[in-house]
PDB file of N, CA and C in Angstrom:
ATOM      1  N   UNK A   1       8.296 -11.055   9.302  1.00  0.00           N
ATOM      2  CA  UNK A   1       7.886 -10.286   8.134  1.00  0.00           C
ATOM      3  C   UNK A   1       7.928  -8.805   8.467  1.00  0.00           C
ATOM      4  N   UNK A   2       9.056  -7.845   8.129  1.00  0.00           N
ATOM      5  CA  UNK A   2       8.842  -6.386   7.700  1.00  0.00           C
ATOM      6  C   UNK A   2       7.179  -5.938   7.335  1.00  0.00           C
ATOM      7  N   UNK A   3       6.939  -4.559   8.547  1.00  0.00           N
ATOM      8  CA  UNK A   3       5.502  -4.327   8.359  1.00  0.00           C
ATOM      9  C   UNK A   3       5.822  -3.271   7.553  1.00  0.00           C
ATOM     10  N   UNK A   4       5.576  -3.039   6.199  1.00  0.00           N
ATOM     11  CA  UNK A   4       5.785  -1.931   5.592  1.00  0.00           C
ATOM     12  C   UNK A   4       4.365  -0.205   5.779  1.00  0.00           C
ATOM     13  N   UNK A   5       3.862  -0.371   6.409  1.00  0.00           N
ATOM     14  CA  UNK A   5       2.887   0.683   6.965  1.00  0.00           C
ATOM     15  C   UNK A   5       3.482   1.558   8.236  1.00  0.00           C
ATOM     16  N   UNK A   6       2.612   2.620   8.263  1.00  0.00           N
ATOM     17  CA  UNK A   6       3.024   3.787   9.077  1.00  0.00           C
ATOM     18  C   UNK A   6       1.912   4.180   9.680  1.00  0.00           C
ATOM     19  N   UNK A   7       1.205   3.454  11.002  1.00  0.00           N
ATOM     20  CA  UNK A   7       0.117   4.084  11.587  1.00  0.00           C
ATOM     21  C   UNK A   7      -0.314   5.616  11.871  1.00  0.00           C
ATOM     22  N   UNK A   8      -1.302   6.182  11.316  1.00  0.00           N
ATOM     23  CA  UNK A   8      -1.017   7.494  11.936  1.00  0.00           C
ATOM     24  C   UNK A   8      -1.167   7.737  13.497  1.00  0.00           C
ATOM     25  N   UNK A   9      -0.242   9.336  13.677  1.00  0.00           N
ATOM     26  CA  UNK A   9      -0.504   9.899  15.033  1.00  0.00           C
ATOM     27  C   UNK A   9      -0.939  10.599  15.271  1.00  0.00           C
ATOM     28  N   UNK A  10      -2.096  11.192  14.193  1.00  0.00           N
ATOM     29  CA  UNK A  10      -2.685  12.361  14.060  1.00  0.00           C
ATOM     30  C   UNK A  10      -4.389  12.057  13.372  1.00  0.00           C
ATOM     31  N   UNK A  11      -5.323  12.374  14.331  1.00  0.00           N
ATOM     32  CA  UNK A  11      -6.721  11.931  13.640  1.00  0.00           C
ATOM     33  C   UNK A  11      -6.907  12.588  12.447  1.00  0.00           C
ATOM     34  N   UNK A  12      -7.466  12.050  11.145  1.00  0.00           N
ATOM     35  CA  UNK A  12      -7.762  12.392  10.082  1.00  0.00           C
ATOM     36  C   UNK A  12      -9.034  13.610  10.091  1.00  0.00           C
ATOM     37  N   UNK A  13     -10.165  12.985  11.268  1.00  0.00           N
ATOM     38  CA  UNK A  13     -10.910  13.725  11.036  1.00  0.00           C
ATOM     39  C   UNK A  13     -11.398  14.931  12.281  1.00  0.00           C
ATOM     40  N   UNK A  14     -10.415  14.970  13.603  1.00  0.00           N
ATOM     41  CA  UNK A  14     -10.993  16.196  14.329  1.00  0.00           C
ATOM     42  C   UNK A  14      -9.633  16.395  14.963  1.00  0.00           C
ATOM     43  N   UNK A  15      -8.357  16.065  14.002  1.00  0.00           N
ATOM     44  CA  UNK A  15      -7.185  16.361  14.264  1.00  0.00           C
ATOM     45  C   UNK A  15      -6.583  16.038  15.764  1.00  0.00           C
ATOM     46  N   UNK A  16      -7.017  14.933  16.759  1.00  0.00           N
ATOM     47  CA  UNK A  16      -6.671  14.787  18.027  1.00  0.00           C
ATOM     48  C   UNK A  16      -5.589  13.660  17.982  1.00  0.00           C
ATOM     49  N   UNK A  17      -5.010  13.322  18.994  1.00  0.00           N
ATOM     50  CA  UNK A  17      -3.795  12.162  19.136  1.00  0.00           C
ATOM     51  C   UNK A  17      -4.950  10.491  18.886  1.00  0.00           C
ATOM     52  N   UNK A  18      -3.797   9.776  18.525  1.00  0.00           N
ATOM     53  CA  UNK A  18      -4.559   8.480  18.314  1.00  0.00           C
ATOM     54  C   UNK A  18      -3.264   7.710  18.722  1.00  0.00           C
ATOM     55  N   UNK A  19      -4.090   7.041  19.411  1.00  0.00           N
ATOM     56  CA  UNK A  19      -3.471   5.975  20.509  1.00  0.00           C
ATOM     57  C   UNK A  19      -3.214   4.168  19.597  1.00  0.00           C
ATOM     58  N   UNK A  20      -2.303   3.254  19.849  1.00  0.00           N
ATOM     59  CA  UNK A  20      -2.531   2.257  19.628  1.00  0.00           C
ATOM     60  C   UNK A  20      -3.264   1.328  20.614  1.00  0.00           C
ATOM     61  N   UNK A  21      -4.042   0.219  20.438  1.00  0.00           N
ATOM     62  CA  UNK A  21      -4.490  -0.551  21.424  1.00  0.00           C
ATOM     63  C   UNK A  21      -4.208  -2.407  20.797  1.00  0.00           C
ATOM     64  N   UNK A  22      -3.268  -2.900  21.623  1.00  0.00           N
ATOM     65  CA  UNK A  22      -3.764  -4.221  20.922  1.00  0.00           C
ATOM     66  C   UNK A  22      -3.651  -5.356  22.081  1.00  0.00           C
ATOM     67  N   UNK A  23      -4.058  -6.460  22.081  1.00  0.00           N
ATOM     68  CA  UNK A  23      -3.949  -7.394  22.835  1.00  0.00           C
ATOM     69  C   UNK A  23      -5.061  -8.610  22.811  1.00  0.00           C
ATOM     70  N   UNK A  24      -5.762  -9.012  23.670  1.00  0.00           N
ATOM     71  CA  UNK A  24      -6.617 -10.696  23.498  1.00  0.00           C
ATOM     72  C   UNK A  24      -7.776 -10.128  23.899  1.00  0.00           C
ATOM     73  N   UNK A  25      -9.140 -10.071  23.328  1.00  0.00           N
ATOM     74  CA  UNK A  25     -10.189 -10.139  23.830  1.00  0.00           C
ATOM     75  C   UNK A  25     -10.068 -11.136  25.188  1.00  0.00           C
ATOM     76  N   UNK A  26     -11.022 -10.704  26.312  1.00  0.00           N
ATOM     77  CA  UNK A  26     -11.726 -11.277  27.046  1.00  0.00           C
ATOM     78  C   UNK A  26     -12.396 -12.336  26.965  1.00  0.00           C
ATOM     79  N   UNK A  27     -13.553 -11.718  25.800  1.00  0.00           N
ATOM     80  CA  UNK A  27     -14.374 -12.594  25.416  1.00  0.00           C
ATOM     81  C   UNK A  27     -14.695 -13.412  24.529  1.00  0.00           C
ATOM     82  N   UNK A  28     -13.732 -13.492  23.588  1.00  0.00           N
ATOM     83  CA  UNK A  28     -13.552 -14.471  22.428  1.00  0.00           C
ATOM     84  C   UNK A  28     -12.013 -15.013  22.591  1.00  0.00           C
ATOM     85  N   UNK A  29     -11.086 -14.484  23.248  1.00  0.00           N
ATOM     86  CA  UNK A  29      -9.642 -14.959  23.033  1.00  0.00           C
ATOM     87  C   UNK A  29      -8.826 -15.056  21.646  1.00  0.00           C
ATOM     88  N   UNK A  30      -9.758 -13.783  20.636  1.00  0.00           N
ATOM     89  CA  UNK A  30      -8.760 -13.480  19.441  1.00  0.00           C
ATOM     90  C   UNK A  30      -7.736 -12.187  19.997  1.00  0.00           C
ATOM     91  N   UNK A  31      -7.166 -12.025  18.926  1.00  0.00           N
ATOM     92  CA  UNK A  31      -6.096 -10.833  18.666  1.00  0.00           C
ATOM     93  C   UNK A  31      -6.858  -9.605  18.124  1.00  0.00           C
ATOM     94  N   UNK A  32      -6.553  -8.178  18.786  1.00  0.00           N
ATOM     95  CA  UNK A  32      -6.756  -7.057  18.482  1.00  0.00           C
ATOM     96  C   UNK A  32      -5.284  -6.090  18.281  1.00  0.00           C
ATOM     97  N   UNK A  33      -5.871  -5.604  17.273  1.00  0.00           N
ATOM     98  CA  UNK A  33      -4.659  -4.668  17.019  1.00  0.00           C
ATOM     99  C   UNK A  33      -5.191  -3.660  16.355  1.00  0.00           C
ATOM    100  N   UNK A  34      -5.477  -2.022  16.697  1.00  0.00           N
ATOM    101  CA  UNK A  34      -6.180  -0.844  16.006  1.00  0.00           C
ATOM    102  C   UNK A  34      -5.482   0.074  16.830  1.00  0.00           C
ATOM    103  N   UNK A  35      -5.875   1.539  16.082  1.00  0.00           N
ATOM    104  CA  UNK A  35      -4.990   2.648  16.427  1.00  0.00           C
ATOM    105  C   UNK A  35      -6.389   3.401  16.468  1.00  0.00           C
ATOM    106  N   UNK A  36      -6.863   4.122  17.687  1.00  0.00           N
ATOM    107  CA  UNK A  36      -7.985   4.961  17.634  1.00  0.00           C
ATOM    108  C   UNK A  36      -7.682   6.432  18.286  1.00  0.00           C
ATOM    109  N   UNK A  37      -9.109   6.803  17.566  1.00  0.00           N
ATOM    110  CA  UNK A  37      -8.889   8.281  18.348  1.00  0.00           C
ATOM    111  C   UNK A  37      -8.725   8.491  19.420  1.00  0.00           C
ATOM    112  N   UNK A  38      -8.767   9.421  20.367  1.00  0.00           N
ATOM    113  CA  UNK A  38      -8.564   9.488  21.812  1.00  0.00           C
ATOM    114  C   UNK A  38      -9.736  10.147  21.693  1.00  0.00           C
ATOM    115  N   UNK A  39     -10.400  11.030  21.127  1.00  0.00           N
ATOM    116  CA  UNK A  39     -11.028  12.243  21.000  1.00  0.00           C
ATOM    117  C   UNK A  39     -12.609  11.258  21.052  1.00  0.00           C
ATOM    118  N   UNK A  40     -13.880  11.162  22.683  1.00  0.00           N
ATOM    119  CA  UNK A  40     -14.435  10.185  22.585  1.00  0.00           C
ATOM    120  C   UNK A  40     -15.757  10.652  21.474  1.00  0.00           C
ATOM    121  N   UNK A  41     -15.874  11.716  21.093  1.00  0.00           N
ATOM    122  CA  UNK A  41     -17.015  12.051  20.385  1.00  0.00           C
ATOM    123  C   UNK A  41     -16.496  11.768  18.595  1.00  0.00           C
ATOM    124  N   UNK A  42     -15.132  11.599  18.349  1.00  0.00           N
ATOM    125  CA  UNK A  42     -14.828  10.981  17.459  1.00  0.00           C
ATOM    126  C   UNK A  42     -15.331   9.690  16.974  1.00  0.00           C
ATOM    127  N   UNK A  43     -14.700   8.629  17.624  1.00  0.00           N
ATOM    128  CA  UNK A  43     -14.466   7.346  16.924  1.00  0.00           C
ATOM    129  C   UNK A  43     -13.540   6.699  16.261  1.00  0.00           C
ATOM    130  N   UNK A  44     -12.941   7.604  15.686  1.00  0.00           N
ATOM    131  CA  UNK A  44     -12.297   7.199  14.418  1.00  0.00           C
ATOM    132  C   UNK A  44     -11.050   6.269  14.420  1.00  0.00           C
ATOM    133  N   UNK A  45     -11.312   5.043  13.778  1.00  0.00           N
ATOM    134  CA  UNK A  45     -10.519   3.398  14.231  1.00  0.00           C
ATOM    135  C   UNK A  45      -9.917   3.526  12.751  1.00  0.00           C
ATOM    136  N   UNK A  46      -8.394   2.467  12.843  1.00  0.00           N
ATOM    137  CA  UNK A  46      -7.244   2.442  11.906  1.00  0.00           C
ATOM    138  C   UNK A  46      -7.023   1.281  12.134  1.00  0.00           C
ATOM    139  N   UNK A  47      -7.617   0.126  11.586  1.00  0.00           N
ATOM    140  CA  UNK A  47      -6.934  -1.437  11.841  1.00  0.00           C
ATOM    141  C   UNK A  47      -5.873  -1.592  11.143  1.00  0.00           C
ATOM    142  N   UNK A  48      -4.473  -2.231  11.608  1.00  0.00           N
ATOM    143  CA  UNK A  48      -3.225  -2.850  10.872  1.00  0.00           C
ATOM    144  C   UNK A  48      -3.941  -3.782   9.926  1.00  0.00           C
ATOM    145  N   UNK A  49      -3.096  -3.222   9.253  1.00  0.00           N
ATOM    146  CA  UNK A  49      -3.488  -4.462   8.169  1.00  0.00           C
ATOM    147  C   UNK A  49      -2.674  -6.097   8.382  1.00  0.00           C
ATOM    148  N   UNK A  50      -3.298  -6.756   7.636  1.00  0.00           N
ATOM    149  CA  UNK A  50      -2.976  -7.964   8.081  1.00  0.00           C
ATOM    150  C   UNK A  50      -2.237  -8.685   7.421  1.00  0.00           C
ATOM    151  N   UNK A  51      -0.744  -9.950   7.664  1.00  0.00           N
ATOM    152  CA  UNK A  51      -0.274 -10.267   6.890  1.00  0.00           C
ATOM    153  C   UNK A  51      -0.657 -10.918   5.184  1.00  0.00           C
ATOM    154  N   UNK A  52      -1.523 -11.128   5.156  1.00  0.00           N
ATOM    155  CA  UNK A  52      -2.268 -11.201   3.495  1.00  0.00           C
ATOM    156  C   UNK A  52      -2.299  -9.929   3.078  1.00  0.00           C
ATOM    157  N   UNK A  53      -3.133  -8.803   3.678  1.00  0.00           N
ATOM    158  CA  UNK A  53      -3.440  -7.495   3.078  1.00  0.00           C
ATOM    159  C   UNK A  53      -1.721  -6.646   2.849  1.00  0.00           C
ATOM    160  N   UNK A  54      -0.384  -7.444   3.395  1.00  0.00           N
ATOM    161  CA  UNK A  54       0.901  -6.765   3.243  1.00  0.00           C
ATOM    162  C   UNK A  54       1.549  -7.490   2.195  1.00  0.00           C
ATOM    163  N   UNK A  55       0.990  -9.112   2.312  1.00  0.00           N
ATOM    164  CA  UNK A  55       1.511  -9.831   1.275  1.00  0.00           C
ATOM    165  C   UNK A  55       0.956  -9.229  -0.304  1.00  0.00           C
ATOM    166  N   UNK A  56      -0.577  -9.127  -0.322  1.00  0.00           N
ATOM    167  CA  UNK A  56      -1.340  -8.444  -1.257  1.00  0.00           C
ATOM    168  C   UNK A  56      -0.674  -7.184  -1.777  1.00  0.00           C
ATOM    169  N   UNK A  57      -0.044  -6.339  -0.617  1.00  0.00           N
ATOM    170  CA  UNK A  57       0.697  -4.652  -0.960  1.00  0.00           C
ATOM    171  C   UNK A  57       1.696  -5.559  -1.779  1.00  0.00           C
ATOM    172  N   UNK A  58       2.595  -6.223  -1.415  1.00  0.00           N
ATOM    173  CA  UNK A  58       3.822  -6.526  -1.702  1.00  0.00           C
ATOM    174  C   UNK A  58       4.098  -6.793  -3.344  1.00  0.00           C
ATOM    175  N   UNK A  59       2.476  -8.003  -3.503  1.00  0.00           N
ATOM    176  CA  UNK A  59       2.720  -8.301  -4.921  1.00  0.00           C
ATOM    177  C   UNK A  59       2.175  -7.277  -5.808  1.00  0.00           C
ATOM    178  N   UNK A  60       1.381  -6.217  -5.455  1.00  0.00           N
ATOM    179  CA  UNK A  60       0.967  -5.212  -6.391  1.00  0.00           C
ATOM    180  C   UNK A  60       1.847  -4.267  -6.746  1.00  0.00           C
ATOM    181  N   UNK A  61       3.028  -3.906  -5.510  1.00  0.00           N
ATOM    182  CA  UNK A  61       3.704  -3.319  -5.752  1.00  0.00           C
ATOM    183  C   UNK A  61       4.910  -4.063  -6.868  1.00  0.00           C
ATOM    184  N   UNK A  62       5.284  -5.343  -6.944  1.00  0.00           N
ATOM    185  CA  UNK A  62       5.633  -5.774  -8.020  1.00  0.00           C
ATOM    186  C   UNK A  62       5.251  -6.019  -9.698  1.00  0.00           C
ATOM    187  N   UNK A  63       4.260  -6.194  -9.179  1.00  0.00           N
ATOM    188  CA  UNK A  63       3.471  -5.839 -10.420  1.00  0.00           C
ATOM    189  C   UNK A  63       3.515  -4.734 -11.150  1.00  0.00           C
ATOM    190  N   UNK A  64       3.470  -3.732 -10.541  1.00  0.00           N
ATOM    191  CA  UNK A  64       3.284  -2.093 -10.905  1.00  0.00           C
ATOM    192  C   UNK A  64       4.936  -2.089 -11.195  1.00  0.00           C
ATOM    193  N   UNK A  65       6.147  -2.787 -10.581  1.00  0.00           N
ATOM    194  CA  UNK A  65       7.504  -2.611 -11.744  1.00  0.00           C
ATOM    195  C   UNK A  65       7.591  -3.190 -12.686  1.00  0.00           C
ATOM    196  N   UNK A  66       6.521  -4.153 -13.173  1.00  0.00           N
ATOM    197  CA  UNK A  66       7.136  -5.389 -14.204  1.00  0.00           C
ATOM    198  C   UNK A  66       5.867  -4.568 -15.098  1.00  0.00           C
ATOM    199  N   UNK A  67       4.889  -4.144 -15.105  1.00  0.00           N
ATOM    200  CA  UNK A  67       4.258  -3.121 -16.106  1.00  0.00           C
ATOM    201  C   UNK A  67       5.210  -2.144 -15.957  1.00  0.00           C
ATOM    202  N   UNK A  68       5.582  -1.094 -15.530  1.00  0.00           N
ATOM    203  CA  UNK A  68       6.309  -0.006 -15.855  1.00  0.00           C
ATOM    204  C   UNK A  68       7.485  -0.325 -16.981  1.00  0.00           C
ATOM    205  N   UNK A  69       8.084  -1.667 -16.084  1.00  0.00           N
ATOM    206  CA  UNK A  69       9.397  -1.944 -17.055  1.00  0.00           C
ATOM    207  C   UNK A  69       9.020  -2.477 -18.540  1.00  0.00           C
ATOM    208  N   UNK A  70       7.349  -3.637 -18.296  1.00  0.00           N
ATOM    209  CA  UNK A  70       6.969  -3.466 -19.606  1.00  0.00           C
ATOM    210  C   UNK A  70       6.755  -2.293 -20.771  1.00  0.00           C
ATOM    211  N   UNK A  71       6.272  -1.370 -20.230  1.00  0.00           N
ATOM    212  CA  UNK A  71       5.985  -0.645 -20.999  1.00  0.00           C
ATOM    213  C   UNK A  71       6.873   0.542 -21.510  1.00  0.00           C
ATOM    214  N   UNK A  72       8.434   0.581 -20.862  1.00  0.00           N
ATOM    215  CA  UNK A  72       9.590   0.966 -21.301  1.00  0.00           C
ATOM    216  C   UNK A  72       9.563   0.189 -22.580  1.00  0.00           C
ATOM    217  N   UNK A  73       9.856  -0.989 -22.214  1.00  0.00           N
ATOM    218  CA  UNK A  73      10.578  -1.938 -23.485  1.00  0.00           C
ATOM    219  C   UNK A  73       9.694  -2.185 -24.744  1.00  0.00           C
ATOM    220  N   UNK A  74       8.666  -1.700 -24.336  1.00  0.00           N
ATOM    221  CA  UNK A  74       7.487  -1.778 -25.535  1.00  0.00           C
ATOM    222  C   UNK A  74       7.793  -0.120 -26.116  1.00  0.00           C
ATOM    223  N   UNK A  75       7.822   0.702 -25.338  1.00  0.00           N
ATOM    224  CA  UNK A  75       8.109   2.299 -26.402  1.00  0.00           C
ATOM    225  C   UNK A  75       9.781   2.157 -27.126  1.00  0.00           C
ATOM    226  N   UNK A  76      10.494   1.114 -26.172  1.00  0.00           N
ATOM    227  CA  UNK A  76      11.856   1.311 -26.687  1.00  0.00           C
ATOM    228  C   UNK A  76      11.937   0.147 -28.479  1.00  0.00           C
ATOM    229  N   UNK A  77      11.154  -0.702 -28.311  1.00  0.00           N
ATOM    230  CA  UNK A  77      10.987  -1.450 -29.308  1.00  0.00           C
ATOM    231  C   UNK A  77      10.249  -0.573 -30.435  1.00  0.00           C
ATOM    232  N   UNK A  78       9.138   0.224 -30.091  1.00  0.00           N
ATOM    233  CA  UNK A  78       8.035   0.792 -31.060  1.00  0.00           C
ATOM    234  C   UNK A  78       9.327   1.705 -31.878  1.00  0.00           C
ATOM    235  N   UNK A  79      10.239   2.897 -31.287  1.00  0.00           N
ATOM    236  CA  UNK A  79      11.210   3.298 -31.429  1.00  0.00           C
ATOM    237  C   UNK A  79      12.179   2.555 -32.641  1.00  0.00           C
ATOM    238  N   UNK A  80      13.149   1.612 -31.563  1.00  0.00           N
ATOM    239  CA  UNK A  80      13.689   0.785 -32.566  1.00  0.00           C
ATOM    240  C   UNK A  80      12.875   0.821 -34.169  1.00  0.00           C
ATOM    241  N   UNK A  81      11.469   0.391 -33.799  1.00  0.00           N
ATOM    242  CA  UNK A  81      11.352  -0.489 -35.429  1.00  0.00           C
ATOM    243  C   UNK A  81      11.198   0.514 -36.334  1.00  0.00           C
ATOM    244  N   UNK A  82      11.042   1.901 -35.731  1.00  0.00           N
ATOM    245  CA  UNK A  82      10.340   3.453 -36.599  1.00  0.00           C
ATOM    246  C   UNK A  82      11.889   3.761 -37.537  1.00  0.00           C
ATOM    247  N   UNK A  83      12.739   3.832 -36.382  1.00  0.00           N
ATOM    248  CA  UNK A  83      13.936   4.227 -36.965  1.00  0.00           C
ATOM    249  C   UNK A  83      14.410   2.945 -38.275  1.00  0.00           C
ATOM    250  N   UNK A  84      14.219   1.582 -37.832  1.00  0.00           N
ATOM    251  CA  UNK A  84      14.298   0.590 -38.951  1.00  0.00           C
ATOM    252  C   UNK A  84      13.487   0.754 -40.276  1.00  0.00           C
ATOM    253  N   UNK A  85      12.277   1.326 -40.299  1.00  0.00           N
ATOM    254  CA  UNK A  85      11.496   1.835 -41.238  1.00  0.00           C
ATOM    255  C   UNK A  85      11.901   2.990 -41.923  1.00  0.00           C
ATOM    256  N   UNK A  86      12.710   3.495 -41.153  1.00  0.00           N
ATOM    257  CA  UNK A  86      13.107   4.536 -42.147  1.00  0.00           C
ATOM    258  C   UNK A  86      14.371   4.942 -42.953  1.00  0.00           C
ATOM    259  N   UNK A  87      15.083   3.403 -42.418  1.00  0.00           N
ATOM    260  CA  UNK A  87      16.607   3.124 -42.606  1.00  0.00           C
ATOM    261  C   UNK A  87      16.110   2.498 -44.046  1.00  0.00           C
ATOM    262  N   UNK A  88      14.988   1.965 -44.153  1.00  0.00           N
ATOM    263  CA  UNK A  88      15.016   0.765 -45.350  1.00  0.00           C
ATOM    264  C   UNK A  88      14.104   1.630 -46.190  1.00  0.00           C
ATOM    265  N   UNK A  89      13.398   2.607 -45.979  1.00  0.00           N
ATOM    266  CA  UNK A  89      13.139   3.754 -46.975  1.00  0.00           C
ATOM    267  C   UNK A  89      14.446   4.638 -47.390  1.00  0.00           C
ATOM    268  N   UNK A  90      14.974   4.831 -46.790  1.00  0.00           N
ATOM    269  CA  UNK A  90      16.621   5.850 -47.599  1.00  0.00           C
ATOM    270  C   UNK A  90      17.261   5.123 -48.141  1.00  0.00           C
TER     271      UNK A  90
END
């Protein structure tokens, strides 16, 4: 699956480099994957999002063409019928 995101390389909030970190806990044996500050009086953490939260981007972003394209074809129809209204008045 294509990750469509762009981690930043630049902290949002005290402008320092931000590092990626990922690999297996120790102590639970899940998966980590985050991009943090370097800067230690920062903090500031960037988790990847996760294949649902890309699947989720994916279909909203479809969504958002099939309204757009709806709502072409709805001004192009409103159009159409104005000009028909005024063909059958002359």
């Amino acid at each position: 699956m294509e990750q469509n995101f762009k981690p930043p390389t630049i902290c949002p909030e005290c402008k320092s480099r931000v590092e990626e970190y990922k690999g297996i806990s120790q102590k639970t044996g899940k998966r980590y994957h985050f991009w943090k500050c370097v800067n230690p009086q920062c903090g500031w953490i960037w988790n990847a999002p996760t294949k649902s939260e890309l699947n989720h981007q994916e279909i909203m972003k479809y969504l958002k063409a099939i309204y757009k394209k709806q709502l072409e074809i709805e001004t192009l129809l409103k159009e159409k019928t104005e000009k028909e209204k005024q063909e059958i008045k002359n």
